[in-house]
C-alpha atoms as a PDB file:
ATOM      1  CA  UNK A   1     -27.420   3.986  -1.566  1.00  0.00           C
ATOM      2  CA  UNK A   2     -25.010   2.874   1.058  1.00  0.00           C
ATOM      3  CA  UNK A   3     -22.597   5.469   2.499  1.00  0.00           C
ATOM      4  CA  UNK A   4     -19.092   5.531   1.836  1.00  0.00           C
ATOM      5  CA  UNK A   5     -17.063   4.574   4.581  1.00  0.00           C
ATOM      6  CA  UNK A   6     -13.626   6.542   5.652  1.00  0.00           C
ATOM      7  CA  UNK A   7     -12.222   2.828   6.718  1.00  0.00           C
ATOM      8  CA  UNK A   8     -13.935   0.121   4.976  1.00  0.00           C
ATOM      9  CA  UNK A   9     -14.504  -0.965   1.436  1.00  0.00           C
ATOM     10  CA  UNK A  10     -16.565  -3.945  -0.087  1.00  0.00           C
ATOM     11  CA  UNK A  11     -14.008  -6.424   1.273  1.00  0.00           C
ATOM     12  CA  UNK A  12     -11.755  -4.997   3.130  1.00  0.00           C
ATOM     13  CA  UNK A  13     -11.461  -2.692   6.489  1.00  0.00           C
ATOM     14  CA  UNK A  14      -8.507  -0.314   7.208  1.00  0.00           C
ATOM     15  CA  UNK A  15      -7.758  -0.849  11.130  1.00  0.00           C
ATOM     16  CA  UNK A  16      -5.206  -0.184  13.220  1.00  0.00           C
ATOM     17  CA  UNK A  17      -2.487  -2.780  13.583  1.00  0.00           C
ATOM     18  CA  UNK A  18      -2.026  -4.527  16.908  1.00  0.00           C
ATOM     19  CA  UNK A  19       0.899  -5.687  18.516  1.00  0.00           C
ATOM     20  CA  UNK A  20      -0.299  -8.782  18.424  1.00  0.00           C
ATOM     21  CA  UNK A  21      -0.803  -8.951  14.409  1.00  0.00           C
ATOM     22  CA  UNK A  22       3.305  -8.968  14.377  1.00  0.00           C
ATOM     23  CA  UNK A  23       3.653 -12.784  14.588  1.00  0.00           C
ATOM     24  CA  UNK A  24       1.260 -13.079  11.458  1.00  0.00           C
ATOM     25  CA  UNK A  25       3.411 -10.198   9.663  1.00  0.00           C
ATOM     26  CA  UNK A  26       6.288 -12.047  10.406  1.00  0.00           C
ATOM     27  CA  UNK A  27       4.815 -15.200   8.451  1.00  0.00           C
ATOM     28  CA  UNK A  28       4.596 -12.978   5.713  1.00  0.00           C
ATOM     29  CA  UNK A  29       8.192 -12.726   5.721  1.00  0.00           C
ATOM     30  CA  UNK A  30       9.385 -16.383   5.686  1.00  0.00           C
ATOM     31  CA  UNK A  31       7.870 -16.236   2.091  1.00  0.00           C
ATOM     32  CA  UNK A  32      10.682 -14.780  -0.423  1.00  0.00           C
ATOM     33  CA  UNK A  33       8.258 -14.144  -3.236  1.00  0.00           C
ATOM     34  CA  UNK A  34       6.568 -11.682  -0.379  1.00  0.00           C
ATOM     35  CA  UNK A  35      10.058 -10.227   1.047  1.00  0.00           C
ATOM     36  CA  UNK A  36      11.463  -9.608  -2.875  1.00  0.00           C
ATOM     37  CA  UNK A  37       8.330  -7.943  -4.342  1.00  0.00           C
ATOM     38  CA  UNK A  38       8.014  -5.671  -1.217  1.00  0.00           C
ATOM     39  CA  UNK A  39      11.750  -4.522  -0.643  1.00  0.00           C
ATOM     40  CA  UNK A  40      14.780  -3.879  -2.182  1.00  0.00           C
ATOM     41  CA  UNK A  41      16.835  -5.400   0.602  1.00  0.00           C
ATOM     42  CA  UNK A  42      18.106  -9.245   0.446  1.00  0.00           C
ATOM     43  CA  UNK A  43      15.090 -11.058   1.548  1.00  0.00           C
ATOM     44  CA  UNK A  44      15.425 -12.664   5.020  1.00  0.00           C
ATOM     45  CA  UNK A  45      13.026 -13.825   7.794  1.00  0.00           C
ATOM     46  CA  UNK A  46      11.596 -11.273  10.248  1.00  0.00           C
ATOM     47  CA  UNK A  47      10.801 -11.651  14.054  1.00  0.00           C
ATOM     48  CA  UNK A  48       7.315 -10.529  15.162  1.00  0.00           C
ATOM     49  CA  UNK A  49       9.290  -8.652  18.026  1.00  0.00           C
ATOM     50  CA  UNK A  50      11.376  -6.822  15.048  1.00  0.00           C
ATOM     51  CA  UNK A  51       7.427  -6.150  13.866  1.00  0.00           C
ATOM     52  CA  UNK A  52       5.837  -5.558  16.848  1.00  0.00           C
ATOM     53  CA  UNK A  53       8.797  -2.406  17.204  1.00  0.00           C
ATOM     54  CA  UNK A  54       7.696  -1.406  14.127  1.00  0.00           C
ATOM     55  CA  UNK A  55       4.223  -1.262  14.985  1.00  0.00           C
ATOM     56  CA  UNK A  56       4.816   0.807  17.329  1.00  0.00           C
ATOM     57  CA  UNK A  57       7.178   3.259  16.217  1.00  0.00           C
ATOM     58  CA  UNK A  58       4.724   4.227  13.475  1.00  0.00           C
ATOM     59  CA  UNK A  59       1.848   4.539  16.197  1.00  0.00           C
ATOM     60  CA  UNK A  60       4.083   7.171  17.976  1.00  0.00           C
ATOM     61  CA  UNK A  61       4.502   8.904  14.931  1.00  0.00           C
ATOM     62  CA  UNK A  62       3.383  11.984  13.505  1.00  0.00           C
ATOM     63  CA  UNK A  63       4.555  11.838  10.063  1.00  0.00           C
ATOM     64  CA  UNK A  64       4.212   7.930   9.643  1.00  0.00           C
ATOM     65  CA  UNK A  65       0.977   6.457   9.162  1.00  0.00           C
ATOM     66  CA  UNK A  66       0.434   2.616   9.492  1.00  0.00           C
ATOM     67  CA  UNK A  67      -2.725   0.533   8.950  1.00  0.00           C
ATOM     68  CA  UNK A  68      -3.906  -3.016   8.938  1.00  0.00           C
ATOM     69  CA  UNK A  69      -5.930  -5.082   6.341  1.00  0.00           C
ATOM     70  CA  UNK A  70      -8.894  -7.260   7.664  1.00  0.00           C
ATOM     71  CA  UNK A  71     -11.371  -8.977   5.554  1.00  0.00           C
ATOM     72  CA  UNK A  72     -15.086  -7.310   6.119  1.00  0.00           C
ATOM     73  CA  UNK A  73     -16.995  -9.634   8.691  1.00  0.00           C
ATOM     74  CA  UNK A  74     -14.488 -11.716   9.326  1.00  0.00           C
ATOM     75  CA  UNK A  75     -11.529  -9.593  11.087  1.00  0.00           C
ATOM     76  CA  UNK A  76      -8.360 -12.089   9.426  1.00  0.00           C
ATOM     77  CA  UNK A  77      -5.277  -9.839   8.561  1.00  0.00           C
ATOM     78  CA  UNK A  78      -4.294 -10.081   4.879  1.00  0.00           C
ATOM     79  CA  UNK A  79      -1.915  -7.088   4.773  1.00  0.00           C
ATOM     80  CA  UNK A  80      -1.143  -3.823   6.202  1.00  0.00           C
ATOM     81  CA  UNK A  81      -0.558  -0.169   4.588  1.00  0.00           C
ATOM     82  CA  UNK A  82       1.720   3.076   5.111  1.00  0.00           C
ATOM     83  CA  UNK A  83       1.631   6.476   4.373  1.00  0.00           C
ATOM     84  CA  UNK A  84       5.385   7.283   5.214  1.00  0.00           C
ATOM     85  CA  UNK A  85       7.793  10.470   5.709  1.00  0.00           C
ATOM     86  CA  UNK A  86       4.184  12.607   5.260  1.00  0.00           C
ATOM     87  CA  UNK A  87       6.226  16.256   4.551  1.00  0.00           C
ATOM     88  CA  UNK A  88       3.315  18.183   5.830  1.00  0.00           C
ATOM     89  CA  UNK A  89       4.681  21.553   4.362  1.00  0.00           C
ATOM     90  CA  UNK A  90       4.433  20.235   1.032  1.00  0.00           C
ATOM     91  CA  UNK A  91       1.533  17.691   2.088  1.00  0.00           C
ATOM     92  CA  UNK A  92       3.410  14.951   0.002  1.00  0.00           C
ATOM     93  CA  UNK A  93       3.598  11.194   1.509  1.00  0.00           C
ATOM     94  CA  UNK A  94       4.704   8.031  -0.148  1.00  0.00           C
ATOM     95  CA  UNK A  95       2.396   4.878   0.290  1.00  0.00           C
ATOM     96  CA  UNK A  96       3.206   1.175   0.663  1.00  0.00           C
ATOM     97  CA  UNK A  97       1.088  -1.327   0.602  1.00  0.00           C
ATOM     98  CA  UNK A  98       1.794  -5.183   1.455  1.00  0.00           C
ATOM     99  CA  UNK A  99      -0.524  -7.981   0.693  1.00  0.00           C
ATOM    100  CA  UNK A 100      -0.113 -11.543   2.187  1.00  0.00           C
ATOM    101  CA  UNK A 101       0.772 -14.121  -0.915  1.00  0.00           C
ATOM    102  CA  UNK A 102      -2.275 -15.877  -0.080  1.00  0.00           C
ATOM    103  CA  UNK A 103      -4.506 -12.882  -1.271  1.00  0.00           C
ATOM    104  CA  UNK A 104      -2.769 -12.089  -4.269  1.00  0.00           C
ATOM    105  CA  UNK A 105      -5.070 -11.965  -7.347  1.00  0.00           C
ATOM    106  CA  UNK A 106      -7.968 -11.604  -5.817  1.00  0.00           C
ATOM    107  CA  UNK A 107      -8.556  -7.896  -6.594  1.00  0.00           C
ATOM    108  CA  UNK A 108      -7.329  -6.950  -2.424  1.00  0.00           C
ATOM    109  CA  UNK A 109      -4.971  -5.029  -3.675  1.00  0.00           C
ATOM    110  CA  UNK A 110      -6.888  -2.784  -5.803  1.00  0.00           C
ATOM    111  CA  UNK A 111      -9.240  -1.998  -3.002  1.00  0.00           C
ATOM    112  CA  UNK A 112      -6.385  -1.626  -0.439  1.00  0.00           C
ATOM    113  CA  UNK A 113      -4.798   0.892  -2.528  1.00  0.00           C
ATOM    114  CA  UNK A 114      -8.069   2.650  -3.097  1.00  0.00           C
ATOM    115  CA  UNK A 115      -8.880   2.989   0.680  1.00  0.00           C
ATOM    116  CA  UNK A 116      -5.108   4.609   1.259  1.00  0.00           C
ATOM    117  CA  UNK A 117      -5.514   7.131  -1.470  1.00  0.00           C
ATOM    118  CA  UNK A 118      -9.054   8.020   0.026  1.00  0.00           C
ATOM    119  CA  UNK A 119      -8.001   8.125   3.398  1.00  0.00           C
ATOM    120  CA  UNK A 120      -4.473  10.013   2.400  1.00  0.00           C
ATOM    121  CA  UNK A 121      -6.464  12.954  -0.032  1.00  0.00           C
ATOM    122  CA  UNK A 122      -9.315  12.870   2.042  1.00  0.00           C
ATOM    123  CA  UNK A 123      -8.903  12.903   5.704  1.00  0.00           C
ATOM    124  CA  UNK A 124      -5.256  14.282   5.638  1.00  0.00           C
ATOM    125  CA  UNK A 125      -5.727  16.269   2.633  1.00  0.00           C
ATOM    126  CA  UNK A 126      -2.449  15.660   1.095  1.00  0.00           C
ATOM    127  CA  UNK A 127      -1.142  17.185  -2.460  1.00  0.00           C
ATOM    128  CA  UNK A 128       0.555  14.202  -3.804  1.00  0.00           C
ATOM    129  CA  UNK A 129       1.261  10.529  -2.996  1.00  0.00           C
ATOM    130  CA  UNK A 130       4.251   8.687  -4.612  1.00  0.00           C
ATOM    131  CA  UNK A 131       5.424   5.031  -4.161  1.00  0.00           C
ATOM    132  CA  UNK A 132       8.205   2.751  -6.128  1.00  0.00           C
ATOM    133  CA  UNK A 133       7.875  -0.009  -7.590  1.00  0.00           C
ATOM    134  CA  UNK A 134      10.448  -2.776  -9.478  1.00  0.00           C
ATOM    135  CA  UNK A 135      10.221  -2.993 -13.075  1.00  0.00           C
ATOM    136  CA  UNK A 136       9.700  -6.570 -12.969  1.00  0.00           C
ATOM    137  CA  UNK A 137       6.562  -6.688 -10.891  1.00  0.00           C
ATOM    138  CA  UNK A 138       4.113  -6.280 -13.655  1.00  0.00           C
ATOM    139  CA  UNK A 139       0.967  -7.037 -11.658  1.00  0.00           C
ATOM    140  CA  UNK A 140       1.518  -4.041  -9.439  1.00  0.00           C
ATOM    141  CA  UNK A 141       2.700  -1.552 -12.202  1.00  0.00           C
ATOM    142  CA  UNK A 142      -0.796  -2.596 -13.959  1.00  0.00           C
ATOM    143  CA  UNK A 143      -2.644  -2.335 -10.482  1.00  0.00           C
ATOM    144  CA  UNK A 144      -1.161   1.126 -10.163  1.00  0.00           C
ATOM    145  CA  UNK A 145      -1.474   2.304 -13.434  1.00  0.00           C
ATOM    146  CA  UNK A 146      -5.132   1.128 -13.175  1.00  0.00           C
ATOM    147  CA  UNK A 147      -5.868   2.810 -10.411  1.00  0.00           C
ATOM    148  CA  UNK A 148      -4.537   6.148 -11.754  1.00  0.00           C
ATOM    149  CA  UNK A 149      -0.888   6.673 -10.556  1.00  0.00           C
ATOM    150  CA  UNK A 150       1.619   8.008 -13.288  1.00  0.00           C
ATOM    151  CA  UNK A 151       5.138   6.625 -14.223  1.00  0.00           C
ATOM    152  CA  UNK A 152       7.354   9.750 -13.415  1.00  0.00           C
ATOM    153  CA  UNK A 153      10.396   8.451 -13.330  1.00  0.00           C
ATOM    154  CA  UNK A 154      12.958   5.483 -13.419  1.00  0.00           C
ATOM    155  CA  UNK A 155      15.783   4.842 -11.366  1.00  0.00           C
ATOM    156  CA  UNK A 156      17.693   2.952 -13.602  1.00  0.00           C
ATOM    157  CA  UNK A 157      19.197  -0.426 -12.768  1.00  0.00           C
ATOM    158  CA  UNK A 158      18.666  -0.149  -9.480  1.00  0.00           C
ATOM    159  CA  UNK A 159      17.911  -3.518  -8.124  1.00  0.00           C
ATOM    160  CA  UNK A 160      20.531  -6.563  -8.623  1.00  0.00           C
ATOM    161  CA  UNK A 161      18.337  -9.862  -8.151  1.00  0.00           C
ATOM    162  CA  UNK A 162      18.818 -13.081  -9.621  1.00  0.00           C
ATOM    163  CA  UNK A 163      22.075 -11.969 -11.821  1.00  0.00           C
ATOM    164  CA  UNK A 164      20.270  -9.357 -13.381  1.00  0.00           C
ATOM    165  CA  UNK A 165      19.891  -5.311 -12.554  1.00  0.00           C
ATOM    166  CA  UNK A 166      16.550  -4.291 -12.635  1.00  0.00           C
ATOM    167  CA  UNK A 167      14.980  -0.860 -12.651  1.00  0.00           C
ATOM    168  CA  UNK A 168      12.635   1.077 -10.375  1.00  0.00           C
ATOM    169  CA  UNK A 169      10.001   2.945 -11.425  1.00  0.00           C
ATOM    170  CA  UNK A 170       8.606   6.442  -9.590  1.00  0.00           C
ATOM    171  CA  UNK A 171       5.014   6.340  -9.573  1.00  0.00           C
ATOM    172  CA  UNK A 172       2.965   9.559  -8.498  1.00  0.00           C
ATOM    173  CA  UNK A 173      -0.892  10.798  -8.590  1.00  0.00           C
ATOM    174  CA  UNK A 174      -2.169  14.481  -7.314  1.00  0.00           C
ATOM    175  CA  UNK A 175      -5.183  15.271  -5.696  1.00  0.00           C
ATOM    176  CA  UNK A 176      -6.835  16.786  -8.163  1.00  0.00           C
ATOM    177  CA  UNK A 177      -6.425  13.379 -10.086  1.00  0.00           C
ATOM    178  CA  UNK A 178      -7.720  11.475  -7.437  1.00  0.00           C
ATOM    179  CA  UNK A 179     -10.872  13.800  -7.036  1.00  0.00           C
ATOM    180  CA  UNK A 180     -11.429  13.372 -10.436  1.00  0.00           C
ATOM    181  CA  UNK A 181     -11.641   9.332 -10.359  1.00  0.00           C
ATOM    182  CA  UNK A 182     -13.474   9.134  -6.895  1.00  0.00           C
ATOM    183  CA  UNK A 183     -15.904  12.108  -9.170  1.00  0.00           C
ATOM    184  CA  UNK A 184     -16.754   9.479 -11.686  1.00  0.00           C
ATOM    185  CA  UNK A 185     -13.575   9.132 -14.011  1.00  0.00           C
ATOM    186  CA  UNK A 186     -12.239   5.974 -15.670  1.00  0.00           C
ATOM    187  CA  UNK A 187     -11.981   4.353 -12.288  1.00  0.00           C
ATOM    188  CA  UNK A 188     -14.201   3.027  -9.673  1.00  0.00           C
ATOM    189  CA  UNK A 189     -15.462   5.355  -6.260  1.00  0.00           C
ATOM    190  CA  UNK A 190     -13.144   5.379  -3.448  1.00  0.00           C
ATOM    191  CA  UNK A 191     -13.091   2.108  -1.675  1.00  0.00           C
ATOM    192  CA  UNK A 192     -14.959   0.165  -4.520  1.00  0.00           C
ATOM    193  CA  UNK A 193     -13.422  -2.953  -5.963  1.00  0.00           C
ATOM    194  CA  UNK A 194     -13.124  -3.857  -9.443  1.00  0.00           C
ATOM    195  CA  UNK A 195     -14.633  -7.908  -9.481  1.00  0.00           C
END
């Protein structure tokens, strides 16, 4: 049996993220479907050195925690991950995870997520991680869902996009939830990946 792996799953490796991974971050961002899923601000074009400050804000941070996506083997970027605004008196964090569009579908996600949670209960033994998410993106509500998070709130009509208000839901899961699925619950082991 193959030992689980604090930074890697099946696919995917959690690494740091380089300064110079901010031009292909920024790519990321010329792609509206990308920008409108990920933010709730109007979707507009990013500069890698707008990135690269990013980058490295989070690495000089204590409470921020910021990660890249690479493919297993191959090193490519396909996304990046945060635990952010980590109140370590109340060991709460909320996550965010960004995929590249080309990788969508593919099941990334699901493992991406997976190697946050185990990284964010495990190695900084954290009490709860939360995240939001718009109504209208049904692939990542069933991702989350899947994966174990609960709905625990709505902020109602919170988004205006295309004409139309759309809500955002509050998503949470608790250790104790997450040591149950990585224990053998409904879900897959910590950085496994559904096919």
């Amino acid at each position: 049996m193959e030992s689980k792996s604090l930074f890697a799953g099946q696919r995917l490796e959690m690494t740091a993220l380089e300064e110079s991974d901010a031009p292909i971050i920024a790519r990321w961002f010329d792609d509206p479907e990308f920008v409108r899923r990920f933010e709730a601000v109007p979707a507009r074009p990013r500069a890698a050195a707008e990135i690269q400050g990013l980058i490295l804000t989070a690495r000089d941070s204590q409470d921020d925690y910021l990660f890249g996506f690479r493919l297993r083997g191959i090193r490519s970027l396909v996304g990046y991950g945060a635990l952010d605004g980590i109140n370590w008196r109340n060991r709460v964090a909320w996550l965010a995870v960004a995929l590249s569009s080309d990788y969508w579908g593919r099941g990334l996600g699901r493992e991406a997520v997976r190697l946050m949670l185990g990284y964010a209960f495990g190695e900084l033994e954290l009490h709860r991680v939360q995240l939001t998410v718009f109504a209208s993106n049904d692939s990542a509500i069933r991702l989350y869902e899947g994966i174990g998070f609960q709905r625990e709130g709505v902020y109602r009509e919170f988004l205006q996009r295309d004409g139309q208000r759309v809500d955002m839901l509050l998503m949470g899961m608790l250790a104790h939830e997450w040591g149950t699925l990585a224990a053998g619950g409904s879900s897959s082991p910590p950085g496994a990946c559904a096919p």
